[in-house]
Protein backbone atom coordinates (compact mmCIF):
# COMPACT_ATOMS: atom_id res chain seq x y z
CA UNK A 1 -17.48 -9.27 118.02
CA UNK A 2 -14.77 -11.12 116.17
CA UNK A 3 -12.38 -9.77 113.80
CA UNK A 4 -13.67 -11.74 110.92
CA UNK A 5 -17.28 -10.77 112.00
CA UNK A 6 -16.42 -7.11 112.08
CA UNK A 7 -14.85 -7.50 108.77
CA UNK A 8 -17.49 -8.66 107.03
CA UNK A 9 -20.11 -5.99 108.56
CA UNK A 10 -17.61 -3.22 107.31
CA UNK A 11 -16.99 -4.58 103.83
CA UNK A 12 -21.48 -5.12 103.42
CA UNK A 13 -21.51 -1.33 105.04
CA UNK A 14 -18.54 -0.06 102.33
CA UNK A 15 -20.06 -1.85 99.69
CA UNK A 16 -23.83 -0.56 100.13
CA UNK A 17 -22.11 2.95 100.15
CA UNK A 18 -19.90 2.69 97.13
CA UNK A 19 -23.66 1.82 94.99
CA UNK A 20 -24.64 5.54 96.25
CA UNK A 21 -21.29 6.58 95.00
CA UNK A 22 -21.72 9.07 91.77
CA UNK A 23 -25.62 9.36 92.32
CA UNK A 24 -27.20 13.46 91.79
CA UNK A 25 -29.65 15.08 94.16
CA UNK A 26 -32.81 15.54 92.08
CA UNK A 27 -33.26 18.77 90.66
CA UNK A 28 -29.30 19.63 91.46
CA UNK A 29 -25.95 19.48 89.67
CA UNK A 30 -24.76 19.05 93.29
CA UNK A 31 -23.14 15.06 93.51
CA UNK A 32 -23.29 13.71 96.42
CA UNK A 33 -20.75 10.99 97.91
CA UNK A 34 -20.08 9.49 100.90
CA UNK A 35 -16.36 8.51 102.05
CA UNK A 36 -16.52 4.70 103.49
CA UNK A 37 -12.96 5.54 105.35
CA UNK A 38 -15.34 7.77 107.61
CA UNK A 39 -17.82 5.11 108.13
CA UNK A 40 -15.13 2.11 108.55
CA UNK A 41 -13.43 4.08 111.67
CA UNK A 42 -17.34 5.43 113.43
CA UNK A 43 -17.75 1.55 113.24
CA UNK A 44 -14.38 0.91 114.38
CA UNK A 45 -14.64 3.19 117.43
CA UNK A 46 -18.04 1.76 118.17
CA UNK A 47 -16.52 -1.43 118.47
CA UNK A 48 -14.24 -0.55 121.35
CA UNK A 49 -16.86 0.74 123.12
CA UNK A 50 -17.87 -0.98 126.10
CA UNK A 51 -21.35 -0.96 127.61
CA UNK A 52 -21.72 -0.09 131.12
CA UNK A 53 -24.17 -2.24 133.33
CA UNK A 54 -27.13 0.11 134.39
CA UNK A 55 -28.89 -0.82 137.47
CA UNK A 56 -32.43 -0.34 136.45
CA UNK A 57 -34.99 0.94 139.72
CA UNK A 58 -37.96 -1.31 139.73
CA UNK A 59 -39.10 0.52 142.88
CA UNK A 60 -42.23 2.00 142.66
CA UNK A 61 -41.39 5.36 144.40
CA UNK A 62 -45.71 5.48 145.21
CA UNK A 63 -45.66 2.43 147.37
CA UNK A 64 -42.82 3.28 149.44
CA UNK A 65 -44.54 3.94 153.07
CA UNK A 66 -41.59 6.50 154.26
CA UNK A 67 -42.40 8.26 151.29
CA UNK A 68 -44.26 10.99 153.04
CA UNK A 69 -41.63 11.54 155.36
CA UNK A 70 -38.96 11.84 153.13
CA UNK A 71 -41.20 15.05 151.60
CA UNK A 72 -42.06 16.69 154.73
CA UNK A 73 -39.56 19.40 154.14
CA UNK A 74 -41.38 19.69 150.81
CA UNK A 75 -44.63 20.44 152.14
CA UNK A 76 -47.21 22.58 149.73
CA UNK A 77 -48.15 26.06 151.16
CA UNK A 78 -51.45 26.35 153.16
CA UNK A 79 -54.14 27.05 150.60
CA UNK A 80 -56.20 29.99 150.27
CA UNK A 81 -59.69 31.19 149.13
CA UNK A 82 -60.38 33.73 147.03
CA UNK A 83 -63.95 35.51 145.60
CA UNK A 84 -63.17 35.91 141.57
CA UNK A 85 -65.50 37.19 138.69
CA UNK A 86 -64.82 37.14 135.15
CA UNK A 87 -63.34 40.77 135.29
CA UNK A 88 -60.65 39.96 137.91
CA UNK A 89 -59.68 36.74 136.40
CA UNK A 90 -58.99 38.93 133.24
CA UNK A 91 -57.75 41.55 135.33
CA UNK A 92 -55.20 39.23 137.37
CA UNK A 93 -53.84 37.36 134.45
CA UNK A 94 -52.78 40.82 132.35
CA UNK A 95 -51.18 41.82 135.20
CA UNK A 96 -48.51 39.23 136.05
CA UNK A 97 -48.05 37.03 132.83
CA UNK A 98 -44.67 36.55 132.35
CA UNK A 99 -45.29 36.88 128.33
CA UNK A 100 -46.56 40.28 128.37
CA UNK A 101 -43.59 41.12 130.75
CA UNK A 102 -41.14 39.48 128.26
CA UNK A 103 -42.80 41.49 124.92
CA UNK A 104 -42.68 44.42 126.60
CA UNK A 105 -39.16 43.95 127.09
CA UNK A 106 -38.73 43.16 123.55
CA UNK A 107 -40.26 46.09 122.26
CA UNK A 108 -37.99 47.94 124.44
CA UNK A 109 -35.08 45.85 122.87
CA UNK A 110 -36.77 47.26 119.52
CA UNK A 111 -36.48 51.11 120.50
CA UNK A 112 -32.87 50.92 121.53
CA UNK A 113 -32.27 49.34 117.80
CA UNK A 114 -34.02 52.23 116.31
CA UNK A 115 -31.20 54.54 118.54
CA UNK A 116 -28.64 52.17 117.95
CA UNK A 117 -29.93 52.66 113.51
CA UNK A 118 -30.11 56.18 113.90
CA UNK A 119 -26.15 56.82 115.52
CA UNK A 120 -25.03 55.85 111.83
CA UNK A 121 -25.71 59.11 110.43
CA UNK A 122 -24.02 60.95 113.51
CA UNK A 123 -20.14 62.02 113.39
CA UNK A 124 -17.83 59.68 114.89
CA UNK A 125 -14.46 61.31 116.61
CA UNK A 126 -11.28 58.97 117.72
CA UNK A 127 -7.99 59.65 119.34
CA UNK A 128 -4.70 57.98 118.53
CA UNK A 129 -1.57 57.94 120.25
CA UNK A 130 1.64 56.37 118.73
CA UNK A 131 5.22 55.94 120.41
CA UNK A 132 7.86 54.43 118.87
CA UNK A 133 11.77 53.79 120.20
CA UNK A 134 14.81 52.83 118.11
CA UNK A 135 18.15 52.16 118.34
CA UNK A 136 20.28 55.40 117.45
CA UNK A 137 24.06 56.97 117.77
CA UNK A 138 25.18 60.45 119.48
CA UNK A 139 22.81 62.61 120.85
CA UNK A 140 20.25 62.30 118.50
CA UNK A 141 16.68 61.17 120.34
CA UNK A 142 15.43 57.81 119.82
CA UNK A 143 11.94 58.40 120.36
CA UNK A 144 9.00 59.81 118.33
CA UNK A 145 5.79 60.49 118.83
CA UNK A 146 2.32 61.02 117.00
CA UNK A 147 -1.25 61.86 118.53
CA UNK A 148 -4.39 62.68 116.38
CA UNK A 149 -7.78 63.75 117.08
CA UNK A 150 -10.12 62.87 114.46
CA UNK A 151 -13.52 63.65 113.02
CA UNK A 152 -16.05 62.09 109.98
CA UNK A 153 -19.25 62.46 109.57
CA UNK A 154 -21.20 60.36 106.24
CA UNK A 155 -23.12 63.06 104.24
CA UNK A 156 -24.73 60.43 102.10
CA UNK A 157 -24.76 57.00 101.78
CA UNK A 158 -26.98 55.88 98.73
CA UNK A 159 -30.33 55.74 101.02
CA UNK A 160 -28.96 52.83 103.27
CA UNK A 161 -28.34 54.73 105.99
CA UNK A 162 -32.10 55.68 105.88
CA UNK A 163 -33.58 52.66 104.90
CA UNK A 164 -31.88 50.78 107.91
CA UNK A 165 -33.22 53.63 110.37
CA UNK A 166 -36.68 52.68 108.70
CA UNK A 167 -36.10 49.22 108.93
CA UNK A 168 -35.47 49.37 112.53
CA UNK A 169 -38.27 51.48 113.55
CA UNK A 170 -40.59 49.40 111.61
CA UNK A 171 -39.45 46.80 113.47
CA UNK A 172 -40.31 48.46 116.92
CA UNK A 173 -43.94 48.85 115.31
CA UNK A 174 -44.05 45.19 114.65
CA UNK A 175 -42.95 44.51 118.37
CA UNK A 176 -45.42 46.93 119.90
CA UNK A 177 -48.34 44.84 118.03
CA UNK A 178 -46.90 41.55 119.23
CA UNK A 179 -46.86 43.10 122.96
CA UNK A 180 -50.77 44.29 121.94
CA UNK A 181 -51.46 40.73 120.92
CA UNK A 182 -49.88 39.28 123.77
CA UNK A 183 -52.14 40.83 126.33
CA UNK A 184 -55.48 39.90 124.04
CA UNK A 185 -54.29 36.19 123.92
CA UNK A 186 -54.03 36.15 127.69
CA UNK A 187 -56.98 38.06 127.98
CA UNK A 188 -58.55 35.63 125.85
CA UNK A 189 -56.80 32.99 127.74
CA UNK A 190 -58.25 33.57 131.01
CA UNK A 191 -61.72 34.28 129.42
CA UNK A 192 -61.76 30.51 128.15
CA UNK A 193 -60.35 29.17 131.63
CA UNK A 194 -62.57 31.07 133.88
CA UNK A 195 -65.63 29.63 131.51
CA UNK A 196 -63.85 26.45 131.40
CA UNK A 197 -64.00 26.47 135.23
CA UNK A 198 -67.54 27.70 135.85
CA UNK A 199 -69.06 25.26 133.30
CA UNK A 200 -67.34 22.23 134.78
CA UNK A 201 -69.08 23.34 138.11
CA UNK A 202 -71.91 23.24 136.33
CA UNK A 203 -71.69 20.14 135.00
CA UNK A 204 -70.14 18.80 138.40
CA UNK A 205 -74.05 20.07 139.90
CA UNK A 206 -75.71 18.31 137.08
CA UNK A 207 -73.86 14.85 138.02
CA UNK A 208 -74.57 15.39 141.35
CA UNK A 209 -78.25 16.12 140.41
CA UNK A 210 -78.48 12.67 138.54
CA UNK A 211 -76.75 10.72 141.67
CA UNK A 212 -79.80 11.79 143.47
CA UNK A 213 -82.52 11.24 140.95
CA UNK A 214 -80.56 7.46 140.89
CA UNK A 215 -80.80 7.10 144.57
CA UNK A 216 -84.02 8.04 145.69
CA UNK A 217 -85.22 6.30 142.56
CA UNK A 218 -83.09 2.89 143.91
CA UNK A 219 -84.94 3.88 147.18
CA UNK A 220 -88.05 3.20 145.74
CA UNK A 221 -87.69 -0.08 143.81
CA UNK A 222 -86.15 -1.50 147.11
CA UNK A 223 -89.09 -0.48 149.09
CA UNK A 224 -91.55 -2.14 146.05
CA UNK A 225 -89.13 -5.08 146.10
CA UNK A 226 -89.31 -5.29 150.25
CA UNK A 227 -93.51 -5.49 148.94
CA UNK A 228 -93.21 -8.01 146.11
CA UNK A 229 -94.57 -5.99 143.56
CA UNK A 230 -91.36 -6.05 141.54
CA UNK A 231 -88.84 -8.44 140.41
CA UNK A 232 -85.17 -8.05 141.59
CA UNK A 233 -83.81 -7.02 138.09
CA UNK A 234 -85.19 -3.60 138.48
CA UNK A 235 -83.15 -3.68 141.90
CA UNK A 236 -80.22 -4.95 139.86
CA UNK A 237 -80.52 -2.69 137.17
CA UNK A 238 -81.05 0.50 139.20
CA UNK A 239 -77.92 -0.02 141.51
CA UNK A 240 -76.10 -0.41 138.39
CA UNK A 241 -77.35 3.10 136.93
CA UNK A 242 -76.96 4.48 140.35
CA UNK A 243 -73.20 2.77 140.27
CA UNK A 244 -72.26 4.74 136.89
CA UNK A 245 -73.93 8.09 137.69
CA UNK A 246 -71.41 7.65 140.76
CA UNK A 247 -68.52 7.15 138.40
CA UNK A 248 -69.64 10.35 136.14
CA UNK A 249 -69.54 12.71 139.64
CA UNK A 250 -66.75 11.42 140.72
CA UNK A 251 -64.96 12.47 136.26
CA UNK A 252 -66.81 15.44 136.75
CA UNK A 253 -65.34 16.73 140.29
CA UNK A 254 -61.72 15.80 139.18
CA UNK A 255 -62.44 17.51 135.97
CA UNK A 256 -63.37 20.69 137.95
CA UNK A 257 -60.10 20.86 140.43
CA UNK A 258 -58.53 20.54 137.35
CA UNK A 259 -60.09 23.81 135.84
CA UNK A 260 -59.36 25.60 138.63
CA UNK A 261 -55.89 24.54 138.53
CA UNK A 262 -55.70 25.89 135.45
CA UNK A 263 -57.43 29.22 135.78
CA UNK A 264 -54.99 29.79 138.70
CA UNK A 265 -52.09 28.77 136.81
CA UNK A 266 -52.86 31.42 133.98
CA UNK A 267 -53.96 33.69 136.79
CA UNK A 268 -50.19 32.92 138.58
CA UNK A 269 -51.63 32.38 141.97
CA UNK A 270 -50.62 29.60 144.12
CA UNK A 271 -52.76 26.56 142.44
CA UNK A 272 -54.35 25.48 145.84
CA UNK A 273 -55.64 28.33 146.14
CA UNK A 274 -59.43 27.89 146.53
CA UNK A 275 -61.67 30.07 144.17
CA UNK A 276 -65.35 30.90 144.75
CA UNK A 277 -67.01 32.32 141.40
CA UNK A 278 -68.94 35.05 142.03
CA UNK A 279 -70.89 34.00 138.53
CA UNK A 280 -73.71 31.72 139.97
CA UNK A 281 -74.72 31.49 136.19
CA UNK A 282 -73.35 31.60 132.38
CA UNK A 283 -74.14 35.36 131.21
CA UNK A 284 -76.28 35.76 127.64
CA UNK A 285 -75.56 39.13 126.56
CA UNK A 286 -77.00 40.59 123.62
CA UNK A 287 -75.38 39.83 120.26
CA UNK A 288 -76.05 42.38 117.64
CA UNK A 289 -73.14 42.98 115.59
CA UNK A 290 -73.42 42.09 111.74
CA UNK A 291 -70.55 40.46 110.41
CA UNK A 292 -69.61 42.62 107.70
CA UNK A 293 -68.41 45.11 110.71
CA UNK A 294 -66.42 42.46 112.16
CA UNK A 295 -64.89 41.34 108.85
CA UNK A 296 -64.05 45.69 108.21
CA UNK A 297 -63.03 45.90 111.96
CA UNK A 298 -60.73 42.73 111.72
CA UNK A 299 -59.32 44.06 108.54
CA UNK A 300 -58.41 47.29 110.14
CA UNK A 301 -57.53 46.60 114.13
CA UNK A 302 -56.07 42.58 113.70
CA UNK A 303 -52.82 42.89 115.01
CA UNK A 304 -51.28 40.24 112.48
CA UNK A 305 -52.37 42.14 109.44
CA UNK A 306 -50.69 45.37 110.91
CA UNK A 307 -47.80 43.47 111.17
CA UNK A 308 -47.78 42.20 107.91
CA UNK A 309 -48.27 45.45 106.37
CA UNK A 310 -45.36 46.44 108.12
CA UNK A 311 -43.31 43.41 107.16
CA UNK A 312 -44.36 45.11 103.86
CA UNK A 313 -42.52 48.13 104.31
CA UNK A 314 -39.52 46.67 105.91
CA UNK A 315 -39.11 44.79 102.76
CA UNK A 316 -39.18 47.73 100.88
CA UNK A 317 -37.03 49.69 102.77
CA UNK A 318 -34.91 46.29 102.52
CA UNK A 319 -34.85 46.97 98.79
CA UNK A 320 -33.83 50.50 99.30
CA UNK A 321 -30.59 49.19 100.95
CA UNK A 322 -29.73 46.84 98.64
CA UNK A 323 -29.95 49.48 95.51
CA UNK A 324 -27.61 51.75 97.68
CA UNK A 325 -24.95 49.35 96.55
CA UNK A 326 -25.17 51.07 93.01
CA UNK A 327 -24.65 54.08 94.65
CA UNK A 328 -21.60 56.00 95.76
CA UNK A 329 -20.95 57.58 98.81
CA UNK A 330 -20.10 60.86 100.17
CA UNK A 331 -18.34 61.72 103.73
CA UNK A 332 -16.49 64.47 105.25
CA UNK A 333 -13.75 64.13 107.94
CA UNK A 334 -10.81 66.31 109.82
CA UNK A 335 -8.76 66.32 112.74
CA UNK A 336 -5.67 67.74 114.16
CA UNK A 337 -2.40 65.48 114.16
CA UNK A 338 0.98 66.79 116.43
CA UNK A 339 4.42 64.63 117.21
CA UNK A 340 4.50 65.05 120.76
CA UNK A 341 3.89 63.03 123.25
CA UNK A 342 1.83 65.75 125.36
CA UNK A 343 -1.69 67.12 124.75
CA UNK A 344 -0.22 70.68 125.53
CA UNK A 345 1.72 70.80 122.25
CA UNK A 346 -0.95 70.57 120.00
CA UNK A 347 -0.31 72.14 116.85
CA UNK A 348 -3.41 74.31 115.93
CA UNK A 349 -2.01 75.17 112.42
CA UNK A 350 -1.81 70.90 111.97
CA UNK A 351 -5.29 70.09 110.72
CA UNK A 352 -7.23 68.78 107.82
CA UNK A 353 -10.65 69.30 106.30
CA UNK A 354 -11.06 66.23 104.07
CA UNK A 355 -14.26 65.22 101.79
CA UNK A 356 -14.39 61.84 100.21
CA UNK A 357 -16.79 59.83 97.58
CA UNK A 358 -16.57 56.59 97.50
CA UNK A 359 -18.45 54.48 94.72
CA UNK A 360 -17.78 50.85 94.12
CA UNK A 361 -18.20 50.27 90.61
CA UNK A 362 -18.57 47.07 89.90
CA UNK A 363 -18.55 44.43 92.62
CA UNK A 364 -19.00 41.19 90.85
CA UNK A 365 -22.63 41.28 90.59
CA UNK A 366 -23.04 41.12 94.49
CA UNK A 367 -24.79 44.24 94.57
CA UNK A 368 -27.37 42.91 91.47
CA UNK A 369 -27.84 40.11 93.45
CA UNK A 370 -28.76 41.41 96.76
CA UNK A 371 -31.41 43.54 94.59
CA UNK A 372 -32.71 40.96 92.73
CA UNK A 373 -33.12 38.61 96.34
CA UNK A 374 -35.02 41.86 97.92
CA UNK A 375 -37.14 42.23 95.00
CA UNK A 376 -38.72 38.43 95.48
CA UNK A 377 -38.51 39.32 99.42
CA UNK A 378 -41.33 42.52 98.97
CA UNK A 379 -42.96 39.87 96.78
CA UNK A 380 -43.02 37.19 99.47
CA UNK A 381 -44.57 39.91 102.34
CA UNK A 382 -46.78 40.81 99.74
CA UNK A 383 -48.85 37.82 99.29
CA UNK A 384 -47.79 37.03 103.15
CA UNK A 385 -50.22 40.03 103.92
CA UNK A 386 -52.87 38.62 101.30
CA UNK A 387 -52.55 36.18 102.42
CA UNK A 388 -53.09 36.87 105.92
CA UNK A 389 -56.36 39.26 105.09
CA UNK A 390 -57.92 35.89 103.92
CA UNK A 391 -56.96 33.99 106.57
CA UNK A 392 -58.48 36.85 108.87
CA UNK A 393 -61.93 36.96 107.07
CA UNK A 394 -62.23 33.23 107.24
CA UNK A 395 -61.72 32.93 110.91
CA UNK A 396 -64.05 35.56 111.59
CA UNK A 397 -66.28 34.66 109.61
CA UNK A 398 -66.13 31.38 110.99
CA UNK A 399 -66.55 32.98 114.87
CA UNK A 400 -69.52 34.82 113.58
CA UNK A 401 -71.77 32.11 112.67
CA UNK A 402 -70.87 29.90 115.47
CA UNK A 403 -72.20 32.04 118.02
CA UNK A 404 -75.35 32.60 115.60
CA UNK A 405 -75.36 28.83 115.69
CA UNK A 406 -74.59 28.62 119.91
CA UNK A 407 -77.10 30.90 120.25
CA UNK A 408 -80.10 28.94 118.69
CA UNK A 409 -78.39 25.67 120.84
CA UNK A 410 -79.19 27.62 123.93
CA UNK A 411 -83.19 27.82 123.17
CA UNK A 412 -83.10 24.50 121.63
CA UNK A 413 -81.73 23.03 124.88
CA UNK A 414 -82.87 25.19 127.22
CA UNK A 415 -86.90 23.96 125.91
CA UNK A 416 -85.36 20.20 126.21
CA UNK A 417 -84.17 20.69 129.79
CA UNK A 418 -88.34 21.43 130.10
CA UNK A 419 -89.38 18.51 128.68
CA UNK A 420 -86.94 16.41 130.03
CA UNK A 421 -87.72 17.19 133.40
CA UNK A 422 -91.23 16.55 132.76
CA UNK A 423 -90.87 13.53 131.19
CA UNK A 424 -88.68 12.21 134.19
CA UNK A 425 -91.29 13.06 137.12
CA UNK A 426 -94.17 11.21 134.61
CA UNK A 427 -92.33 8.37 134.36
CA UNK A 428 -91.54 8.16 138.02
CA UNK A 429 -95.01 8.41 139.04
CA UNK A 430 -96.16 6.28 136.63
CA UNK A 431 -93.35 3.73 138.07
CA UNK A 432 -94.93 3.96 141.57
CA UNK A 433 -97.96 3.66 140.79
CA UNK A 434 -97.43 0.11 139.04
CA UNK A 435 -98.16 1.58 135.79
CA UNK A 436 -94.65 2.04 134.25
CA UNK A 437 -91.68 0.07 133.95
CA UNK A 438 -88.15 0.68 135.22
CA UNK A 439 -86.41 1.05 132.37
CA UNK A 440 -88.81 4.04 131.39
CA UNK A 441 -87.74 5.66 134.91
CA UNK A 442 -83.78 5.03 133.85
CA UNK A 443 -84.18 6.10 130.57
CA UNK A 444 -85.89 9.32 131.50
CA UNK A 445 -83.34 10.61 133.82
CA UNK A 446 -80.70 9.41 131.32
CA UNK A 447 -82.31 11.97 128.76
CA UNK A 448 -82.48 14.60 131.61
CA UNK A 449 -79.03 14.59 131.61
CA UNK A 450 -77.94 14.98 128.96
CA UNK A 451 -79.89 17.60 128.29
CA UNK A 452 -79.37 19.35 131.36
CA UNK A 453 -75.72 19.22 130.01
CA UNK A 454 -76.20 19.87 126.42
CA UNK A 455 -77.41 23.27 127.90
CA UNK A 456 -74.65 24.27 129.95
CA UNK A 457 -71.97 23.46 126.44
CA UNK A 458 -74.37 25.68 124.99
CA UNK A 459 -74.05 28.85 127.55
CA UNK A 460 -70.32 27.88 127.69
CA UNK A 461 -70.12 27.59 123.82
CA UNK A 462 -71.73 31.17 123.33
CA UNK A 463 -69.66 32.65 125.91
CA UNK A 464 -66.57 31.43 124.91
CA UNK A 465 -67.48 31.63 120.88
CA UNK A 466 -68.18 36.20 121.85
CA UNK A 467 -64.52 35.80 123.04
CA UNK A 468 -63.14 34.32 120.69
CA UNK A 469 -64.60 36.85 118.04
CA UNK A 470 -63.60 39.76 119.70
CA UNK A 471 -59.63 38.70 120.00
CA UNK A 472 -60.34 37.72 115.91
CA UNK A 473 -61.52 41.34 115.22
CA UNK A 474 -58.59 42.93 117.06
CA UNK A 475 -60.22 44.01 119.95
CA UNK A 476 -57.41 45.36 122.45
CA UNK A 477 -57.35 44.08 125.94
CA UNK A 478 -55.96 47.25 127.30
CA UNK A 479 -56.33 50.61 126.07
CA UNK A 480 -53.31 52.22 125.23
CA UNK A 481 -53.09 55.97 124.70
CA UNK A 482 -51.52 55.53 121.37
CA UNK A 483 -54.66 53.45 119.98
CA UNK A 484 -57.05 55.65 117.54
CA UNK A 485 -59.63 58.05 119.64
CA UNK A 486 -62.71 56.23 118.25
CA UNK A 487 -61.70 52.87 118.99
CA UNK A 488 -60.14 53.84 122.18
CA UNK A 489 -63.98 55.47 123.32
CA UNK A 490 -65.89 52.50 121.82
CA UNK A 491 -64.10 50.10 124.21
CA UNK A 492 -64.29 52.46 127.43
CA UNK A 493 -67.66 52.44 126.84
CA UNK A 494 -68.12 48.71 127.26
């Protein structure tokens, strides 16, 4: 770029800045101006930069023959099998996810800040040691020496000391619920992935079901083709059904490997490994809760609503600190001071008892301000934890009638599955016997599927939709000792 070029894209640049010049953020006394000096010399320096050819690869790294052999050192492990049910999937997954390893150590972050809180109100002791050499005349010495030993301990500091002990241990509640709700999202996590997995099996079968019913059907408009009895569309057409149910089986394996992938990546086992579900079939179990319990058992066990409570309280205790300011403050201290530069010649008559009150009486309105900010702040976790309660009750109630709903899907389907099925063997018989028509056949077995599938989403919907309302009413996935007695026998009784 020329100079006269570059001088005319710096003046349009310094010009369209000096229009902003003097204009006020809405709502703001703040002005807000820009410098053009700064913006001539970034577009200066960007001038003098000079761009380095890149040699761009247009090799696709896929194609390349010697590719294998270049990864033979990178070989993946030999894969294994392995028998799994829905209780060791859950079981597996607690046990080595990294995020439950990680809360827990947060929690115990959390403890050592309560400890860490609660050393404020002990004494504190130091030690001092001075030396000093001058310059002096005659025998006089020129060095002198000072040691202390010193003790203070605060008797009273306004309630801050307090409310940041209570702050802190409030805080180790709120990270002992997150490490709860930690292990009840993985729980929940490996609940939907083992379902995930077993229903794309399922669904894998029913593809596999329909390449079949295409087949043998193709089978037999070839061999009434081979007779003359009908016309080579029906060939056409039933290759081309036949093709697509192919195509499905073929989405519907991949999307399988793929859940198993995933239910050992959440499990943290090597992802070739090889699983075998010992569940043949989705479960049904019985559903009898009403859902005013699981609104009044969310609202009392759901980990975020303890938490927000307690965000509650820490704002509070927040305000606590912040009036302490007003406040003075009382401490006691001693020690024992000597001018030697030995321990041995301590002094024992050279001590002092001390007691002092400190109280900062005016500070500029810092102190009114901090009170006023933590006053909105217990406002704010206030409707936070309102806030949350609704959000709760919606969700569950949500979860609640969409297993009521899944539920009637299953008998619905389940009774289509019936009729499809019946409808597909009349309307291949009628077919070979010369009485129906091709399309009716293809049609039939088209239905068939999809309600053979529609049923499985069901079972895998009401599974997953009991699983999803027991992490939204708080259920724990472990039983800690610390849980209340009733709740802790109502889920060792499941």
């Amino acid at each position: 770029m020329n100079k006269y070029t570059y001088r005319i894209l710096a003046a349009s640049v310094v010009m369209a800045l000096s229009f902003g010049v003097g204009a006020q953020a809405k709502g703001s006394d703040t002005r807000v101006t820009t410098d053009p000096s700064i913006t001539e010399k970034a577009l200066a320096a960007q001038m003098k930069q000079v761009s380095a050819d890149k040699s761009v690869n247009f090799n696709n790294m896929l194609m390349q023959k010697s590719l294998g052999d270049a990864l033979t050192d990178a070989a993946a492990p030999e894969a294994s099998s392995l028998d799994i049910d829905l209780r060791g999937a859950v079981y597996t997954a607690i046990q080595n996810n990294r995020d439950i390893t990680i809360a827990d150590l947060q929690r115990k972050e959390a403890e050592a800040d309560v400890s860490k809180a609660a050393a404020a109100k002990n004494p504190t002791v130091g030690y001092s040691w001075q030396g000093n050499q001058f310059k002096s005349t005659g025998a006089v010495n020129n060095r002198s020496y000072k040691q202390g030993v010193s003790a203070k301990l605060p008797i009273w500091t306004g309630g801050k000391l307090e409310g940041l002990i209570n702050q802190a241990r409030y805080a180790k509640n709120i990270a002992d619920l997150t490490y709860y709700k930690t292990e009840a999202d993985t729980k929940l996590s490996a609940v939907k992935a083992y379902y995930t997995y077993l229903e794309n099996i399922k669904l894998a079968d029913v593809q596999s079901m329909s390449v079949n019913d295409y087949a043998n059907h193709l089978k037999n408009v070839q061999q009434q083709f081979d007779a003359g009895i009908v016309a080579k569309l029906d060939v056409l057409t039933s290759s081309t059904s036949l093709a697509n149910a192919k195509q499905s089986k073929i989405a519907a394996d991949n999307a399988r490997d793929i859940a198993e992938a995933n239910l050992n990546n959440i499990m943290r086992i090597p992802m070739n490994t090889k699983l075998n579900p010992l569940d043949k079939d989705f479960p049904e179990p019985a559903f009898d809760i009403t859902m005013d319990q699981a609104i009044a058992m969310a609202q009392k066990y759901r980990w975020e609503l303890i938490q927000a409570d307690y965000n509650v309280r820490v704002a509070n205790e927040a305000l606590k600190v912040a009036k302490s300011g007003y406040m003075p403050s009382v401490s006691v201290s001693g020690g024992y001071n000597w001018n030697s530069a030995a321990l041995s010649k301590i002094d024992k008559d050279d001590w002092s008892l001390l007691g002092e009150i400190s109280w900062n009486l005016w500070d500029g309105g810092s102190t009114q301000a901090a009170v006023k900010k933590a006053k909105e702040g217990v406002k704010v976790a206030q409707e936070q934890l309102l806030q949350a309660r609704e959000s709760v009750e919606l969700e569950v109630r949500q979860d609640y009638l969409n297993i009521l709903s899944y539920k009637e899907q299953i008998r619905a389907t389940e009774a289509a599955v019936a009729q499809a099925e019946e409808a597909y063997k009349i309307a291949a018989v009628r077919y070979s016997s010369g009485v129906g028509i091709n399309l009716d056949v293809l049609d039939a077995e088209l239905q068939l599927n999809t309600a053979r599938t529609n049923y499985i989403t069901a079972l895998y919907n009401y599974n997953i939709g009991l699983a999803t309302l027991e992490h939204a009413m708080g259920i724990p996935a472990v039983i800690h000792s610390e849980f209340a007695s009733p709740l802790n026998q109502a889920m060792e009784s499941k």
